[in-house]
Structure formats: structure tokens, C-alpha cells
PDB file of N, CA and C in Angstrom:
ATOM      1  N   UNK A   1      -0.766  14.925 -11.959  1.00  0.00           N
ATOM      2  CA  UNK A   1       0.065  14.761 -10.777  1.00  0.00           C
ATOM      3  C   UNK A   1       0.104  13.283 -10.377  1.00  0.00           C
ATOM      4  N   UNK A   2       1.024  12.974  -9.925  1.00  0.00           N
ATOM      5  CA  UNK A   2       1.481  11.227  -9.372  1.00  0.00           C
ATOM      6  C   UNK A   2       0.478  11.377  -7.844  1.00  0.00           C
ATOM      7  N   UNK A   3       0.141  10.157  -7.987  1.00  0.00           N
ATOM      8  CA  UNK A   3      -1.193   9.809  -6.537  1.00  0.00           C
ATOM      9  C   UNK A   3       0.301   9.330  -5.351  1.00  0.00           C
ATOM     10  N   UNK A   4      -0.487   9.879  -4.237  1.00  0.00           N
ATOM     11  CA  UNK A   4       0.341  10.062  -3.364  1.00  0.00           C
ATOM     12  C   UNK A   4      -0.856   8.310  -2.507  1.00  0.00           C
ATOM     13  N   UNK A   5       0.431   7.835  -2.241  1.00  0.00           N
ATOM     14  CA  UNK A   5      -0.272   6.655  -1.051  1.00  0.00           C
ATOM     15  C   UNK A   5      -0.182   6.853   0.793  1.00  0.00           C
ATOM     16  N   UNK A   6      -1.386   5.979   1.155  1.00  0.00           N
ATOM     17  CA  UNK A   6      -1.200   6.430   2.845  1.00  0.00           C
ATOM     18  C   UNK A   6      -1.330   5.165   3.219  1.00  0.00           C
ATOM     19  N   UNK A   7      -0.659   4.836   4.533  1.00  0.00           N
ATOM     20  CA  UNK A   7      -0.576   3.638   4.733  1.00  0.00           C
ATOM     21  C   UNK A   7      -0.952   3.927   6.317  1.00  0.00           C
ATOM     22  N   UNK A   8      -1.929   3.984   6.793  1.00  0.00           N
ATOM     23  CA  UNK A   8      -2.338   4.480   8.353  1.00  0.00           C
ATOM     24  C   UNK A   8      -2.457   3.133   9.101  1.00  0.00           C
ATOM     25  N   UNK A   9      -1.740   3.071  10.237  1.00  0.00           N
ATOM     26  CA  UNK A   9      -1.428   1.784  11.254  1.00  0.00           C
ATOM     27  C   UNK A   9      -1.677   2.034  12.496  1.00  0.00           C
ATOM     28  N   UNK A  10      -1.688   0.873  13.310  1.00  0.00           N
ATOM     29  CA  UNK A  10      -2.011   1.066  14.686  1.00  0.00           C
ATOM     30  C   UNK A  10      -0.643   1.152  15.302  1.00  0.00           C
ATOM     31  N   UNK A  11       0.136   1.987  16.352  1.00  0.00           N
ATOM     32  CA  UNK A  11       0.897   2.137  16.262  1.00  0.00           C
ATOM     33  C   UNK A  11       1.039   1.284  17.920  1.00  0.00           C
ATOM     34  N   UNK A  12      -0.042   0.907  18.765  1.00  0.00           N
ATOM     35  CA  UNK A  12      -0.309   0.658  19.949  1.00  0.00           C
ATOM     36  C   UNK A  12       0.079  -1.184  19.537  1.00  0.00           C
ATOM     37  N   UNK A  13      -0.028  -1.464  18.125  1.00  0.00           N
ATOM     38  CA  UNK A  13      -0.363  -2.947  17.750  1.00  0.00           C
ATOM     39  C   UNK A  13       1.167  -3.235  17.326  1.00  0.00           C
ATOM     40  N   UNK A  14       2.032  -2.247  17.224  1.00  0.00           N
ATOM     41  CA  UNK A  14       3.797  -2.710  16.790  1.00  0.00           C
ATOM     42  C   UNK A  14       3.459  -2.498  15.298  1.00  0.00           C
ATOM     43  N   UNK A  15       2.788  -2.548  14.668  1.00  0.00           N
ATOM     44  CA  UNK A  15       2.730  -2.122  13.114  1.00  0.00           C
ATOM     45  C   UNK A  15       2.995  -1.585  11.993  1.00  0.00           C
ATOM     46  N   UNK A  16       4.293  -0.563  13.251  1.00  0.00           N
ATOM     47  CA  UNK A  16       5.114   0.753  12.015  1.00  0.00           C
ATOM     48  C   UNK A  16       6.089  -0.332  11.641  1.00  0.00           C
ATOM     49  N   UNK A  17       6.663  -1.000  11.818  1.00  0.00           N
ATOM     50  CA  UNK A  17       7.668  -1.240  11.194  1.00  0.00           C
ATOM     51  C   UNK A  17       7.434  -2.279   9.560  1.00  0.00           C
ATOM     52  N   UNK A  18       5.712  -2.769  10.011  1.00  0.00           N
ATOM     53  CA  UNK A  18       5.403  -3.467   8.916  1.00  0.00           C
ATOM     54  C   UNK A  18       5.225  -2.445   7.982  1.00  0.00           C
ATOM     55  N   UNK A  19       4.116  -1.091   8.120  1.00  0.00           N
ATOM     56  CA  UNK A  19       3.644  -0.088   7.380  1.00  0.00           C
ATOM     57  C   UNK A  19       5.242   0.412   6.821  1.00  0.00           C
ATOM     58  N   UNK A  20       6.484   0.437   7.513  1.00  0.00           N
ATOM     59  CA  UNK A  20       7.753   0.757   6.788  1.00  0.00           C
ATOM     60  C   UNK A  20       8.147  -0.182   5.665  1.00  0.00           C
ATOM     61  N   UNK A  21       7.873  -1.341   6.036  1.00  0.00           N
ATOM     62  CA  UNK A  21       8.136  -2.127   5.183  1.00  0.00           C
ATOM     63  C   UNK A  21       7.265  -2.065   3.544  1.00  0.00           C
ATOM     64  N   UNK A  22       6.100  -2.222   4.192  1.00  0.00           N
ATOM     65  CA  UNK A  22       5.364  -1.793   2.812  1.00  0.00           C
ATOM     66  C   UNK A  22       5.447  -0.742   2.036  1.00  0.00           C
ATOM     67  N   UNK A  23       5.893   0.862   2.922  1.00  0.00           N
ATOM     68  CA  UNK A  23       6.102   1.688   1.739  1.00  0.00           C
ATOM     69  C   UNK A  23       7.257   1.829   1.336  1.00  0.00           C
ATOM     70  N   UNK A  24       8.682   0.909   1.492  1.00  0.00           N
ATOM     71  CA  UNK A  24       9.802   0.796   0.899  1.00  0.00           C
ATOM     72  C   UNK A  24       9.290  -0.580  -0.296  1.00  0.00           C
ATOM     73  N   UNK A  25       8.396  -1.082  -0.144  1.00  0.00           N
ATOM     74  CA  UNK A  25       8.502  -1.988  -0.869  1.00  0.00           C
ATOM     75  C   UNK A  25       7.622  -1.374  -2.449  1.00  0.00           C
ATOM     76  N   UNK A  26       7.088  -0.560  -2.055  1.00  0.00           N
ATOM     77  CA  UNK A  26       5.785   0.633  -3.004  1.00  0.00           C
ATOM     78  C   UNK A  26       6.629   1.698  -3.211  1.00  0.00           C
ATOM     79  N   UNK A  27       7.771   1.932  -2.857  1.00  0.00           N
ATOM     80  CA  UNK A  27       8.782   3.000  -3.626  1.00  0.00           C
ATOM     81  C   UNK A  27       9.838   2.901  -4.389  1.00  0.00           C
ATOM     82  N   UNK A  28       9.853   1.108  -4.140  1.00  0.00           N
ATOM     83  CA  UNK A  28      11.102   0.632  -4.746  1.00  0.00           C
ATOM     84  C   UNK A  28      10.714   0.384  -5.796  1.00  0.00           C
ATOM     85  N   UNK A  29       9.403  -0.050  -5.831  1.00  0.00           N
ATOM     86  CA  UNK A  29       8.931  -0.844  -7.458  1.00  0.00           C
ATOM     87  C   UNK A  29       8.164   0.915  -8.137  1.00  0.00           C
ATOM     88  N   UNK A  30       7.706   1.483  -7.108  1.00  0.00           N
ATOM     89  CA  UNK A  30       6.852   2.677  -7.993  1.00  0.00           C
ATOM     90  C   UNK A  30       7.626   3.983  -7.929  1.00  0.00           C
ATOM     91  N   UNK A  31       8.877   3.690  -8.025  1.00  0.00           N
ATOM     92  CA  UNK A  31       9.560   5.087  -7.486  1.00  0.00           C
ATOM     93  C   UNK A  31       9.230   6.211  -8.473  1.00  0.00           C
ATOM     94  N   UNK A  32       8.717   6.150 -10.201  1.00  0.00           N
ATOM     95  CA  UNK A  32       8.650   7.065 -11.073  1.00  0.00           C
ATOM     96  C   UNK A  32       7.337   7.430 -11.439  1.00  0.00           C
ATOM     97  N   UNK A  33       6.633   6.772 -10.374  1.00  0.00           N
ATOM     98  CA  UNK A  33       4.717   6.503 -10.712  1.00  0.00           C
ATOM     99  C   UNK A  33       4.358   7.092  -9.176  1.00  0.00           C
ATOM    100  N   UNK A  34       4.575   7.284  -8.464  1.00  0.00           N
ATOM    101  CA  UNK A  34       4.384   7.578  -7.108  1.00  0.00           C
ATOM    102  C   UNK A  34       4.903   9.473  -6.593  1.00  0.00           C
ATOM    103  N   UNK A  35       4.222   9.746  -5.794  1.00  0.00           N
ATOM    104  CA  UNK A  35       4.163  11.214  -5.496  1.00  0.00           C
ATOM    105  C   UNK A  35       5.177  10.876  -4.201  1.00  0.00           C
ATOM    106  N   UNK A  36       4.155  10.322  -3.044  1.00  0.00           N
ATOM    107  CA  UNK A  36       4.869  10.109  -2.067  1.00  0.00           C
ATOM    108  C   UNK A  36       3.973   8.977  -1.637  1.00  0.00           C
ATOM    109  N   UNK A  37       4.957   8.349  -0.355  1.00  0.00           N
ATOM    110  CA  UNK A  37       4.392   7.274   0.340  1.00  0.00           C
ATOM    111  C   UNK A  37       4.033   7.693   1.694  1.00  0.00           C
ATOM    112  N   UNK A  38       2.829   8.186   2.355  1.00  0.00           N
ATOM    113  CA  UNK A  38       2.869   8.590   4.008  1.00  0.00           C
ATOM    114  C   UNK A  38       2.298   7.414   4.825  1.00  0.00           C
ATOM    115  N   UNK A  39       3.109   7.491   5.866  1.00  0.00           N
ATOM    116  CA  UNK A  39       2.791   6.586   6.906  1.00  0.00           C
ATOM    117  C   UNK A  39       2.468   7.641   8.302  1.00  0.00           C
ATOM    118  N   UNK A  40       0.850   6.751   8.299  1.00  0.00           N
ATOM    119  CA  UNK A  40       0.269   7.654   9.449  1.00  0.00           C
ATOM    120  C   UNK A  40      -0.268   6.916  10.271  1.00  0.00           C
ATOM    121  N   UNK A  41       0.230   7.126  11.916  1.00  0.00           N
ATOM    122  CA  UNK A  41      -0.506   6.510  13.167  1.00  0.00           C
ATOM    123  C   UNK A  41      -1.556   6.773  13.389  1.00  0.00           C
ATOM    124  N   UNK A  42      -2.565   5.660  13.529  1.00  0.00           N
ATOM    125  CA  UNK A  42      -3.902   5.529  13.403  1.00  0.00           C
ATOM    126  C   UNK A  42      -4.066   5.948  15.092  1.00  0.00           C
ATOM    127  N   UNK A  43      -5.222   6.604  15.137  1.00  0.00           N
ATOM    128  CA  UNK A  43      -5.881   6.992  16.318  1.00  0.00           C
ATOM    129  C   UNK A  43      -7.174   5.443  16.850  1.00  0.00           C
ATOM    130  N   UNK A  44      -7.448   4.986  15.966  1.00  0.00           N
ATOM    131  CA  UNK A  44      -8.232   3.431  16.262  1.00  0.00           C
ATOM    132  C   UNK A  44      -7.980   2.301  16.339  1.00  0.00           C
ATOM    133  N   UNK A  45      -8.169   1.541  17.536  1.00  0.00           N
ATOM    134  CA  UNK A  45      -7.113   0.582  17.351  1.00  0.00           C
ATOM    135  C   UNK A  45      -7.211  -0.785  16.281  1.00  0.00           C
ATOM    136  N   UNK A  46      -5.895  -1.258  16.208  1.00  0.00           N
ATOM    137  CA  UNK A  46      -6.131  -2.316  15.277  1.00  0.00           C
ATOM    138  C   UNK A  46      -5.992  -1.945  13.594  1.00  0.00           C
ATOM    139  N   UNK A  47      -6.324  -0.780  13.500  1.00  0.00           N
ATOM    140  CA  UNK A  47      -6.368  -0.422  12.181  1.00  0.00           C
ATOM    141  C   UNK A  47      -4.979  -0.097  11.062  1.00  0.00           C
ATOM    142  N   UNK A  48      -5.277  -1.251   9.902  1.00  0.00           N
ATOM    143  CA  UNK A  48      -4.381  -0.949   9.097  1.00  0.00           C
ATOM    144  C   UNK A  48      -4.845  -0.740   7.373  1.00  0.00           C
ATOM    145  N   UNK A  49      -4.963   0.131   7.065  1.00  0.00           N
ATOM    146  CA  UNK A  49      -5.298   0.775   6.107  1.00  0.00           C
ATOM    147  C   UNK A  49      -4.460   0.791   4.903  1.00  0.00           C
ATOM    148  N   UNK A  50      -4.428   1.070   3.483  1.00  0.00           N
ATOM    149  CA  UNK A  50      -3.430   1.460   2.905  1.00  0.00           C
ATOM    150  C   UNK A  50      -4.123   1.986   1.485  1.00  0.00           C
ATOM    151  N   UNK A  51      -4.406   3.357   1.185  1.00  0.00           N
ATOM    152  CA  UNK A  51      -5.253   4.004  -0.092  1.00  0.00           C
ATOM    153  C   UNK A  51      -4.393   4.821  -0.450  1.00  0.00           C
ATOM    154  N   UNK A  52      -4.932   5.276  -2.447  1.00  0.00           N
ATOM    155  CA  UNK A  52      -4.107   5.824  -3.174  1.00  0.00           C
ATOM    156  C   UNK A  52      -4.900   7.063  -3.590  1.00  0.00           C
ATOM    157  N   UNK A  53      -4.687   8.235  -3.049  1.00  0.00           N
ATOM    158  CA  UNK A  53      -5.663   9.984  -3.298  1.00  0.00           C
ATOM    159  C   UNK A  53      -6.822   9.170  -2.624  1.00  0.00           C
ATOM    160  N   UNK A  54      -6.764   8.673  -1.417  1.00  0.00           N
ATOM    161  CA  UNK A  54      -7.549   8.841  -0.626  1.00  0.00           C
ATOM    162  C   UNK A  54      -8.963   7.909  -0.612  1.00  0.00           C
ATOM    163  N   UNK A  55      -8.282   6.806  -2.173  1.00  0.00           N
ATOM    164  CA  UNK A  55      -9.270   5.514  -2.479  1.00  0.00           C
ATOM    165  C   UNK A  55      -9.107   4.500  -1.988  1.00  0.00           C
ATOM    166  N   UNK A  56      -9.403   4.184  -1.482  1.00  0.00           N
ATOM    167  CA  UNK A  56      -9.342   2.512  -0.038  1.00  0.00           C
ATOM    168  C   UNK A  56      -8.718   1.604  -0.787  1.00  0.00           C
ATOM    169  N   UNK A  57      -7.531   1.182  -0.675  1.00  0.00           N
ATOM    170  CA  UNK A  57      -6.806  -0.082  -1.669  1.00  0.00           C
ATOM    171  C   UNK A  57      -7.423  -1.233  -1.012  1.00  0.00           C
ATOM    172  N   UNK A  58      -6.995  -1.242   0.715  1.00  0.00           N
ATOM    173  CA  UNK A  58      -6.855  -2.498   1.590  1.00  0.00           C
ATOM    174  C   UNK A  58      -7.288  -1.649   3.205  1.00  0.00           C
ATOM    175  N   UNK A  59      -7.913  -3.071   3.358  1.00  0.00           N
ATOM    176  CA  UNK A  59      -8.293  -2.278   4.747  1.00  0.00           C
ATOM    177  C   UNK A  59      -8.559  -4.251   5.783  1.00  0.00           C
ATOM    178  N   UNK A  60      -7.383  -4.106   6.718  1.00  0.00           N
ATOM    179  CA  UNK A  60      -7.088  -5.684   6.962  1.00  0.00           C
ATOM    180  C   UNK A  60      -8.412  -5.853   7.660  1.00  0.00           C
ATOM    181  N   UNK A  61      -9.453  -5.584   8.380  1.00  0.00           N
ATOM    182  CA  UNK A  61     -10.087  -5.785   8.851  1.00  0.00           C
ATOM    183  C   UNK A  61     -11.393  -6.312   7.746  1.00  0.00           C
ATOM    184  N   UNK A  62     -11.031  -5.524   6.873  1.00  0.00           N
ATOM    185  CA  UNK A  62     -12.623  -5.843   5.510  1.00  0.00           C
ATOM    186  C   UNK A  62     -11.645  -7.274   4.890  1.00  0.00           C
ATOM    187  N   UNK A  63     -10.684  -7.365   4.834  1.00  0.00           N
ATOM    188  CA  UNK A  63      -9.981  -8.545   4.060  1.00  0.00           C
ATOM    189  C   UNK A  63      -9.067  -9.676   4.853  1.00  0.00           C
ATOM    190  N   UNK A  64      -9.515  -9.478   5.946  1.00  0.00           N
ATOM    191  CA  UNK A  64      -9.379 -10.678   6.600  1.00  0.00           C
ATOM    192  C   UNK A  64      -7.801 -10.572   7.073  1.00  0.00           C
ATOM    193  N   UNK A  65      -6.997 -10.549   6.537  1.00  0.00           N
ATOM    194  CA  UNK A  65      -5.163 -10.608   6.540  1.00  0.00           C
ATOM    195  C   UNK A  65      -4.594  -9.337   6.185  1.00  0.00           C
ATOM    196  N   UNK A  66      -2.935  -9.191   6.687  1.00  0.00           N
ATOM    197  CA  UNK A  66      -2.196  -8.275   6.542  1.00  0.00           C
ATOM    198  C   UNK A  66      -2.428  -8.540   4.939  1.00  0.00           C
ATOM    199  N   UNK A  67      -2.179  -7.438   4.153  1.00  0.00           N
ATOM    200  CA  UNK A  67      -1.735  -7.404   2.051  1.00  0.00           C
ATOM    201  C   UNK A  67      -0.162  -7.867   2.313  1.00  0.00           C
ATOM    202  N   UNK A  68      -0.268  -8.940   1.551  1.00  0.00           N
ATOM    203  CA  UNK A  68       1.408  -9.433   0.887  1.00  0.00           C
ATOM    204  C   UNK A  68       1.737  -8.369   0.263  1.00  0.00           C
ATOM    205  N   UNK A  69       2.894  -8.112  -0.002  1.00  0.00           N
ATOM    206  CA  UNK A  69       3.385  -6.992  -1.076  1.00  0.00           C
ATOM    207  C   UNK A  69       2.674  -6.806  -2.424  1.00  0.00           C
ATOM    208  N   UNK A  70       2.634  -8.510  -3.229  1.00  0.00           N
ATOM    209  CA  UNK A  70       2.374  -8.720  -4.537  1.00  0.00           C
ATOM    210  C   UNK A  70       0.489  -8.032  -4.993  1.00  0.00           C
ATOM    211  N   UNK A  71      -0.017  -8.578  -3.476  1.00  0.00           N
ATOM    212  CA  UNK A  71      -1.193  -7.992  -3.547  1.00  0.00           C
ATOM    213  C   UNK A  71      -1.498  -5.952  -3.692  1.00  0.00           C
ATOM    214  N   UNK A  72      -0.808  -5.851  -3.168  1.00  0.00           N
ATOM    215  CA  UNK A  72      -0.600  -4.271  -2.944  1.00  0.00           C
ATOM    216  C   UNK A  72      -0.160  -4.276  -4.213  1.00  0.00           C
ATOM    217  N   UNK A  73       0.909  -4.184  -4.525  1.00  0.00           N
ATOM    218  CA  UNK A  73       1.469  -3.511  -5.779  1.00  0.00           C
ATOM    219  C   UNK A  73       0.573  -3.649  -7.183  1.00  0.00           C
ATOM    220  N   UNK A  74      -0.316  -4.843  -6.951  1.00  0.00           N
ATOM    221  CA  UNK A  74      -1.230  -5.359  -8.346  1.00  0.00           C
ATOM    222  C   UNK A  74      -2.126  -3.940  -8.384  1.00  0.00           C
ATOM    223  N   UNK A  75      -2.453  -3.821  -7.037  1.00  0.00           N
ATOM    224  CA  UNK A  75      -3.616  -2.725  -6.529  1.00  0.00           C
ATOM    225  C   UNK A  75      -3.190  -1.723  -7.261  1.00  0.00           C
ATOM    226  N   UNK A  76      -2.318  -1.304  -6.620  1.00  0.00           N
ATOM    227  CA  UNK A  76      -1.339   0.467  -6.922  1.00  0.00           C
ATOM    228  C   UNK A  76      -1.076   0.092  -8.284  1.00  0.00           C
ATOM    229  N   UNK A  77      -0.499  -0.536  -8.753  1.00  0.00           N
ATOM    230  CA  UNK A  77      -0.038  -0.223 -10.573  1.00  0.00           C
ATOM    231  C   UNK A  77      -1.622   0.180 -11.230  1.00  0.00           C
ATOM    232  N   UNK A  78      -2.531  -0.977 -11.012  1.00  0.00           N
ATOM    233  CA  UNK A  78      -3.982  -0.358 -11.552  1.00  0.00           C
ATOM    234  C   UNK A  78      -4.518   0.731 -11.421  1.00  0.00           C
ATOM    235  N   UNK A  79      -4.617   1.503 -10.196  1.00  0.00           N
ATOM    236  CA  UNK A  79      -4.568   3.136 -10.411  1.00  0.00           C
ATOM    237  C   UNK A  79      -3.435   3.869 -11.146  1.00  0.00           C
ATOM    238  N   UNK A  80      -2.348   3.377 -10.716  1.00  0.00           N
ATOM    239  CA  UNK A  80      -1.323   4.756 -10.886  1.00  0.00           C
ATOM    240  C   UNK A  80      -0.048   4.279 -12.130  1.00  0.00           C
ATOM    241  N   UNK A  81      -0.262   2.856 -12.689  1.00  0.00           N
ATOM    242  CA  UNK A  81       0.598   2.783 -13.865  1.00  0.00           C
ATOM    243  C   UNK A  81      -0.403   1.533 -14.904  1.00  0.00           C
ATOM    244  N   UNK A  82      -1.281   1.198 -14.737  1.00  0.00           N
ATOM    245  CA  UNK A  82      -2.238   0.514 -15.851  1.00  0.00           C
ATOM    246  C   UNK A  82      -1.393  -0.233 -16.602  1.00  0.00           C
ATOM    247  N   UNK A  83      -0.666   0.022 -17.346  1.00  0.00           N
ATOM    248  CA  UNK A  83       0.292  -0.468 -18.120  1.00  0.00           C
ATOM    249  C   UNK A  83       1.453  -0.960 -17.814  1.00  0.00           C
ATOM    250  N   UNK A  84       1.952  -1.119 -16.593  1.00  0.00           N
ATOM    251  CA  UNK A  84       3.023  -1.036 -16.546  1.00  0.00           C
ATOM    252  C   UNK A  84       2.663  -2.734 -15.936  1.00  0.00           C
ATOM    253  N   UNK A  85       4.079  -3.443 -16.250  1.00  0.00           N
ATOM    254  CA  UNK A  85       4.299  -5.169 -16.148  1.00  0.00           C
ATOM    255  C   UNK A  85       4.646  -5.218 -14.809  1.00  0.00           C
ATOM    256  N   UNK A  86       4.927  -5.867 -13.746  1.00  0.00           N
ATOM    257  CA  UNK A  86       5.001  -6.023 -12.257  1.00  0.00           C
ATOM    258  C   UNK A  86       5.891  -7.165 -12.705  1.00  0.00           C
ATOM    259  N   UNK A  87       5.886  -8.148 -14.125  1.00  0.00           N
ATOM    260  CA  UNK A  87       7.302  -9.236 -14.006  1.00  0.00           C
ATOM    261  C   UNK A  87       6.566 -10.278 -13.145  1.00  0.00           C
ATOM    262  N   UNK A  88       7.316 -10.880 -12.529  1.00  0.00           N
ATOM    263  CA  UNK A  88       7.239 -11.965 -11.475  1.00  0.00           C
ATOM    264  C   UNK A  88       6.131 -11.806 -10.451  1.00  0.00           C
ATOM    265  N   UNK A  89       5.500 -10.362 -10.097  1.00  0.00           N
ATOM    266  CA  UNK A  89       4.397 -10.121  -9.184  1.00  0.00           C
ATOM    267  C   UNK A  89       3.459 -10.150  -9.870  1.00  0.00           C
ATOM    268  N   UNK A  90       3.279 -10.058 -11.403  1.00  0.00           N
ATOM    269  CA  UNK A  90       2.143  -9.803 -11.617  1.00  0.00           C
ATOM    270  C   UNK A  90       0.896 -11.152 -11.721  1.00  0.00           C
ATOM    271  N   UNK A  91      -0.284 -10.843 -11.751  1.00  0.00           N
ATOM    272  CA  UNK A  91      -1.428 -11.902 -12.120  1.00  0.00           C
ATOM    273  C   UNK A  91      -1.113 -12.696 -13.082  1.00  0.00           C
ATOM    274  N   UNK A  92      -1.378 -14.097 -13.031  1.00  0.00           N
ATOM    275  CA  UNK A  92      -1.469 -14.822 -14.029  1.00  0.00           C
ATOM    276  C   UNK A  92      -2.334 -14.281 -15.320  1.00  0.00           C
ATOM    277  N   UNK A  93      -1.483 -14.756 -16.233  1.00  0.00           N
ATOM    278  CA  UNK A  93      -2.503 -14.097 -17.337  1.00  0.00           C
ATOM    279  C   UNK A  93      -3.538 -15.178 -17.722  1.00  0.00           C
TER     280      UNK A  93
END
């Protein structure tokens, strides 16, 4: 089965519209590797989260900053497409 991602935000902090942003940006590139993308209002404040079956990708508070896209997507292809090239996002080789 395709790993489903969660992207849980503070919703008290204005944050849905970033957490929208990120999972259009994780459906556009993973649309055939991806189950679904959920975006869920966090009950704690401040908190922005974003894990794949429930494995902690990013969590802004342990990493200091919001995840750029490029960072996220490096994340998510390594669980859920290993193989697959990201192009222009990916790591230097």
C-alpha cells in the first residue's frame, strides 16, 4: 500500500495555509507514490509536524525552521520512492 502523509499544524499560529502549501507541493511531485496527503489541526500550540505511516519526517521545533519543500520531498522519496530522481531538488551527488 502507498504511505499516506500527515502534516499536523497550529491552526491558532495561521499555518494552514503553509501546511496547504506543502501538501500540494508533496502531491504534485508524489502524485503516483503517495496514498493521501492529511492536513490536521494541531491541538498544541506552535506545532508543525509532517510524518509518513506515522514516522516523524520533520518536526520545526526539533529542527529549528519551517522544511523548504526540497527538504521534505528528499525525506518522502526515501521512504516512499528510493529510486526515484527529484531532478533539480535532489542532493548533490
Amino acid at each position: 500500500m502507498k504511505p499516506t502523509i500527515e502534516i499536523e499544524y497550529c491552526p491558532k499560529c495561521g499555518w494552514l495555509l503553509r501546511a496547504a502549501w506543502m501538501a500540494q507541493e508533496l502531491l504534485t511531485t508524489f502524485s503516483d507514490d503517495l496514498h493521501a496527503v492529511k492536513l490536521r489541526p494541531s491541538e498544541v500550540a506552535g506545532r508543525y509536524t509532517i510524518t509518513i505511516d506515522k514516522q516523524l519526517l520533520w518536526d520545526r521545533k526539533r529542527e529549528g525552521h519551517f522544511p523548504e519543500p526540497k527538504e521534505i520531498k528528499q525525506r518522502v522519496r526515501d521512504v516512499a520512492a528510493p529510486d526515484r530522481d527529484l531532478g533539480h531538488n535532489d542532493r548533490s551527488k
